[in-house]
Protein backbone atom coordinates (compact mmCIF):
# COMPACT_ATOMS: atom_id res chain seq x y z
CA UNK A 1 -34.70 27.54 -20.19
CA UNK A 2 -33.95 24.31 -22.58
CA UNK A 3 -30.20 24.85 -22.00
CA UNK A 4 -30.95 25.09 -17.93
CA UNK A 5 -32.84 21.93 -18.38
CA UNK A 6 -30.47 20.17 -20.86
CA UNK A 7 -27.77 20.85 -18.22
CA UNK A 8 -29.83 19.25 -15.47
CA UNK A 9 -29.78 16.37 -17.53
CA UNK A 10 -26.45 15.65 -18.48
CA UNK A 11 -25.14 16.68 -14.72
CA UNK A 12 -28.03 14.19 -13.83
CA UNK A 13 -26.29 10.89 -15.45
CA UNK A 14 -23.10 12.02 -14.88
CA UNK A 15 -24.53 11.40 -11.26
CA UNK A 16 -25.95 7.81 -11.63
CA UNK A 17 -23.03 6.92 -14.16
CA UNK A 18 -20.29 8.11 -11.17
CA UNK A 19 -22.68 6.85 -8.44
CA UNK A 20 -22.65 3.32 -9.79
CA UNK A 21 -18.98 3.00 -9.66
CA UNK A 22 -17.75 0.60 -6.65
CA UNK A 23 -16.82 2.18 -3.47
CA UNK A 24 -18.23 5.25 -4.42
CA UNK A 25 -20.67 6.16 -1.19
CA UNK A 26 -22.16 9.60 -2.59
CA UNK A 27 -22.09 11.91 -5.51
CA UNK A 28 -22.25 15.63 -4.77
CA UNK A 29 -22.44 18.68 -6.95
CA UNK A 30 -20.89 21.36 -6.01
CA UNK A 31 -22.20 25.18 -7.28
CA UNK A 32 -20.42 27.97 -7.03
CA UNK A 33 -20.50 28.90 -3.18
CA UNK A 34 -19.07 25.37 -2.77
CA UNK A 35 -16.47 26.25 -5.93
CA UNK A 36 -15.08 29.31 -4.07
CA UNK A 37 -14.66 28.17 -0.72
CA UNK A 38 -12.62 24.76 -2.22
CA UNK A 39 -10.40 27.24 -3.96
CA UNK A 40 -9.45 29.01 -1.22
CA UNK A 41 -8.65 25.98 0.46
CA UNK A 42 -6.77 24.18 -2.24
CA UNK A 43 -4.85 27.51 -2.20
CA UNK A 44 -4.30 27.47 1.11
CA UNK A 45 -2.92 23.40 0.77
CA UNK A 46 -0.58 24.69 -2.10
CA UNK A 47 0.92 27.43 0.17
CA UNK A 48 1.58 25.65 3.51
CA UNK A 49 0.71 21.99 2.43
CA UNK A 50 4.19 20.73 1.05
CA UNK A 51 6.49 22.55 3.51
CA UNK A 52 8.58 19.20 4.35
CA UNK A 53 9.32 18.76 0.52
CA UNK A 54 8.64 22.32 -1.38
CA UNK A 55 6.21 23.58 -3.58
CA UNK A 56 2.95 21.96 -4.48
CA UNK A 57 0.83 22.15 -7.56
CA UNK A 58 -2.70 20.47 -8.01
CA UNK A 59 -2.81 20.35 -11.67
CA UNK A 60 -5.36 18.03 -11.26
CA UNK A 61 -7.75 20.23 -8.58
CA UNK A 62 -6.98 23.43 -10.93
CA UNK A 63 -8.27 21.79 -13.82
CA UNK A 64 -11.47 20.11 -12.21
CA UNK A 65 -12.51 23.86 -11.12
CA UNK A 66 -11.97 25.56 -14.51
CA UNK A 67 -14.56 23.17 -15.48
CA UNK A 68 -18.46 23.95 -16.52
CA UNK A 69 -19.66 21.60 -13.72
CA UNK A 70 -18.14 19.70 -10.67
CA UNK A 71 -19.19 17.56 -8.72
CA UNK A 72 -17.61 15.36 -5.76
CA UNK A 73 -17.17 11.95 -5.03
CA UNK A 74 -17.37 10.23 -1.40
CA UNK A 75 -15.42 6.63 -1.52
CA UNK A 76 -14.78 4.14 0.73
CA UNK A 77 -12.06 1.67 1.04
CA UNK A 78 -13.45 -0.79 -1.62
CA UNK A 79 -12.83 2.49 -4.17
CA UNK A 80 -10.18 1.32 -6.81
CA UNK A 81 -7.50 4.31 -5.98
CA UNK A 82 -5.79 5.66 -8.54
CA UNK A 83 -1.85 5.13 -9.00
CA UNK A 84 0.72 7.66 -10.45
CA UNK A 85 -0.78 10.59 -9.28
CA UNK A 86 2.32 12.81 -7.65
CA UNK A 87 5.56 13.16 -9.65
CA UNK A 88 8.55 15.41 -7.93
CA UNK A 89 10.65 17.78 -10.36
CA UNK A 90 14.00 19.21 -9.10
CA UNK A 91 16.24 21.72 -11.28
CA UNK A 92 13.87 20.05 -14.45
CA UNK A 93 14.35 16.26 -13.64
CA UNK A 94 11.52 13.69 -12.61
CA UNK A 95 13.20 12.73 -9.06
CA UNK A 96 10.28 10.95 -7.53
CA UNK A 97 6.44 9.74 -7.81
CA UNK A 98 3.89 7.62 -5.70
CA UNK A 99 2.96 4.16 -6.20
CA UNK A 100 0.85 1.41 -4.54
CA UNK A 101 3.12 -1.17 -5.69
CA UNK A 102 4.22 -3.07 -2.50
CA UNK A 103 7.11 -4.90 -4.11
CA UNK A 104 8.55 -1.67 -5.80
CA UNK A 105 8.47 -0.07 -2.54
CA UNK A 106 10.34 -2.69 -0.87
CA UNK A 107 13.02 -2.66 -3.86
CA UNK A 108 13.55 1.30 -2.92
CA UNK A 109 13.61 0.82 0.46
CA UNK A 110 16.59 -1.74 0.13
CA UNK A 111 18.79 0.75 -2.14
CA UNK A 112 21.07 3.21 -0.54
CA UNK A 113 20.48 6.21 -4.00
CA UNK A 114 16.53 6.23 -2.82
CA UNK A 115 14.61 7.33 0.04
CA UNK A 116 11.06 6.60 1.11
CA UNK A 117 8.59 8.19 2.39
CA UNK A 118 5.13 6.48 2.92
CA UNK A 119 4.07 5.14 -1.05
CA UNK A 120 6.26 8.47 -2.26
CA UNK A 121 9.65 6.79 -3.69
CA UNK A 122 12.35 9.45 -4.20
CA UNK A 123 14.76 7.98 -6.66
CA UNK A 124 17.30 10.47 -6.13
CA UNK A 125 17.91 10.57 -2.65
CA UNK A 126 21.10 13.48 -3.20
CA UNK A 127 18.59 15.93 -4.70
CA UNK A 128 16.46 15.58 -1.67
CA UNK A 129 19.83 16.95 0.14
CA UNK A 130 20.60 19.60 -1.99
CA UNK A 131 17.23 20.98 -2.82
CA UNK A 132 16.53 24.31 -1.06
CA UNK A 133 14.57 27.43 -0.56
CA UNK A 134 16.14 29.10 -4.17
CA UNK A 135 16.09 25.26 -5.93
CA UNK A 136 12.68 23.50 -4.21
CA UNK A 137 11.71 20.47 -5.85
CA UNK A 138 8.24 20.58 -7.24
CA UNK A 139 5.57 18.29 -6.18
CA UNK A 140 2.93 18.36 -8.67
CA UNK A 141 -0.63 16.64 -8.25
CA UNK A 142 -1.46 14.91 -11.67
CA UNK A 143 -5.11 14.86 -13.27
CA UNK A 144 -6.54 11.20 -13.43
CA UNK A 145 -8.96 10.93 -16.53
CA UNK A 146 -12.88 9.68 -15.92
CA UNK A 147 -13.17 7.29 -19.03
CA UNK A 148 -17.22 6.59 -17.01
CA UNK A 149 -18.24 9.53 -18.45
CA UNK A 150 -16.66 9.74 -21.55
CA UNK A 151 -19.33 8.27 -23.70
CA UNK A 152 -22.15 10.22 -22.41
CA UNK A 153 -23.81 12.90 -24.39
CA UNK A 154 -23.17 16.47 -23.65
CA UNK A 155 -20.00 15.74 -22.04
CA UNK A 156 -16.54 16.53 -23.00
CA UNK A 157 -13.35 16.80 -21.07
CA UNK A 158 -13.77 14.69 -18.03
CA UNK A 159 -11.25 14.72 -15.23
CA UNK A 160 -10.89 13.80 -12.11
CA UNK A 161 -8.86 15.71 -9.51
CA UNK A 162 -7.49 14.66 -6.21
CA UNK A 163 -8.39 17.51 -3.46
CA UNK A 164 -6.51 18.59 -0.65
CA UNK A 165 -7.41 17.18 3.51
CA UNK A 166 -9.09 20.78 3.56
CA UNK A 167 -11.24 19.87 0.74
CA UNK A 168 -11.56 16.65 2.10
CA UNK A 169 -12.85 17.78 5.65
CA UNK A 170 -15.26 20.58 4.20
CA UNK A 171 -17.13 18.49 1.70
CA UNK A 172 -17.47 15.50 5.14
CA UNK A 173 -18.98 18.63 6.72
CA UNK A 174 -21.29 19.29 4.01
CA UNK A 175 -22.99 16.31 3.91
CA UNK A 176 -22.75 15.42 7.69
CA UNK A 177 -21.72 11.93 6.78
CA UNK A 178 -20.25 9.14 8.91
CA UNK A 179 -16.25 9.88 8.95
CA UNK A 180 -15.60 6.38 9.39
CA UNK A 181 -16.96 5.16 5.98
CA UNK A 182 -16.12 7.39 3.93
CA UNK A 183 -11.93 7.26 3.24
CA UNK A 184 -11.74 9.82 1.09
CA UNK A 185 -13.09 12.07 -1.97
CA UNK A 186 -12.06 13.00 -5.67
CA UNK A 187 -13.46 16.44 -7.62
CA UNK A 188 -14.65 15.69 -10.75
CA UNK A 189 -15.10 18.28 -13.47
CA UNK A 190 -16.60 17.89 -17.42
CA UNK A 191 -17.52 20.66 -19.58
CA UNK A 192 -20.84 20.50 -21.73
CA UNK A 193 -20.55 20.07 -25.15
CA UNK A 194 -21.42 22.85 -27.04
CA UNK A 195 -25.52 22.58 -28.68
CA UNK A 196 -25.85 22.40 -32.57
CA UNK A 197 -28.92 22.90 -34.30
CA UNK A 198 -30.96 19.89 -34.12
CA UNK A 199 -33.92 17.50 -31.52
CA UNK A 200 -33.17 16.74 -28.30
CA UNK A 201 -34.93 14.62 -25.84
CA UNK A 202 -36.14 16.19 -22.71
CA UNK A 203 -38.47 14.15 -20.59
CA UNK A 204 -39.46 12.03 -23.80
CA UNK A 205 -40.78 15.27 -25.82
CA UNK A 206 -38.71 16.36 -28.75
CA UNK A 207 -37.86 19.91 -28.79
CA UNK A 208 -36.49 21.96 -31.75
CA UNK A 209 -33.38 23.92 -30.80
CA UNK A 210 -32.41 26.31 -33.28
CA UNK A 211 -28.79 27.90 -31.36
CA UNK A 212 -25.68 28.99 -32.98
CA UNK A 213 -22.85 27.39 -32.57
CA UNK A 214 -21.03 29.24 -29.79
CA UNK A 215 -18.36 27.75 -27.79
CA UNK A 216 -18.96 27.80 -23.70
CA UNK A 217 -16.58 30.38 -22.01
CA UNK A 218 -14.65 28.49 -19.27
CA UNK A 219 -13.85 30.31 -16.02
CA UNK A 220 -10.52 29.84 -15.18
CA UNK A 221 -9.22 28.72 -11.72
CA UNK A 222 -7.27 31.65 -10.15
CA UNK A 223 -5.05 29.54 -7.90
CA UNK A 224 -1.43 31.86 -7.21
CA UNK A 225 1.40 29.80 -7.48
């Protein structure tokens, strides 16, 4: 029961610590019902969601659901997006990666070796030609870290994954929110730090916790590549 409540508490000001960051319109945690259907779906986005380029992998989304808890984050367009989050691999080599960088996407656009497509720069426009259904080049999703949260007790392992327009429209659904206002979403996931002996606080009473240390068993994400 402390452990239940302990969790409760930590999840709780992960909540107002997230919720307080600009353009952030709503923090939602997600439980396992919610965890299940967004795996299917990031599946799903992994499968058929890269067809123009290759194969897709959400490092970032497969990590955020092997977490202990996850929770989602509703932004609008004042929401400081994060940069660097796609690289693209062909035969081993970095050929590509996003970037909000207006200038640096002008400076592709202008040379003839590089191709452009939206804020994706592909520096090597010849492996774009030659990849194919035997040599695909890789597009893979990076994790962004979530320095908010890591000072707060309890937590360890923060990350923040970028989800899939599947994701995207469920978790709009969910909450029945105004489409307009809300641009987009990120996952986040922590894990809990594992409980020594010793007092916690709950609710302003101390309570002694005599546990032994045992380390919290992560479920794994069982995304197929």
């Amino acid at each position: 029961m402390v452990k239940i409540i302990q969790r409760i508490k930590i999840t709780e000001s992960a909540k107002k610590e997230l919720g307080a960051i600009k353009g952030v319109c709503q923090v939602i945690p997600l439980d396992s019902v919610d965890i299940r259907k967004i795996k299917k779906l990031e599946s799903l986005d992994e499968q058929i969601g890269c067809k123009m380029i290759g194969r897709k992998y959400n490092v970032g989304i497969r990590k955020v659901l092997s977490s202990d808890v996850v929770l989602s984050l509703m932004v609008d367009k004042e929401y400081d997006w994060p940069e660097n989050t796609i690289q693209l691999f062909h035969k081993g080599k970095m050929i590509g990666e996003d970037t909000q960088d207006k200038n640096i996407i002008k400076k592709f656009t202008e040379c003839n070796d590089s191709f452009v497509m939206g804020n994706i720069i592909f520096y090597d426009k010849e492996a774009l030609r030659n990849s194919d259904i035997d040599n695909p080049i890789s597009m893979i999703v990076t994790e962004q870290p979530c320095p908010q949260l890591d000072p707060l007790w309890g937590i360890s392992d923060a990350v923040i994954g970028i989800p899939s327009s599947y994701t995207h429209d469920y978790l709009q659904l969910k909450i029945c929110a105004d489409q307009k206002q809300m641009l987009g979403s990120f996952l986040v996931g922590f894990n809990i730090d594992r409980i020594y002996d010793g007092i916690f606080l709950i609710d302003d009473n101390q309570v002694n916790m005599n546990m032994k240390d045992t380390k919290i068993k992560d479920e794994k994400c069982q995304l197929p590549l």
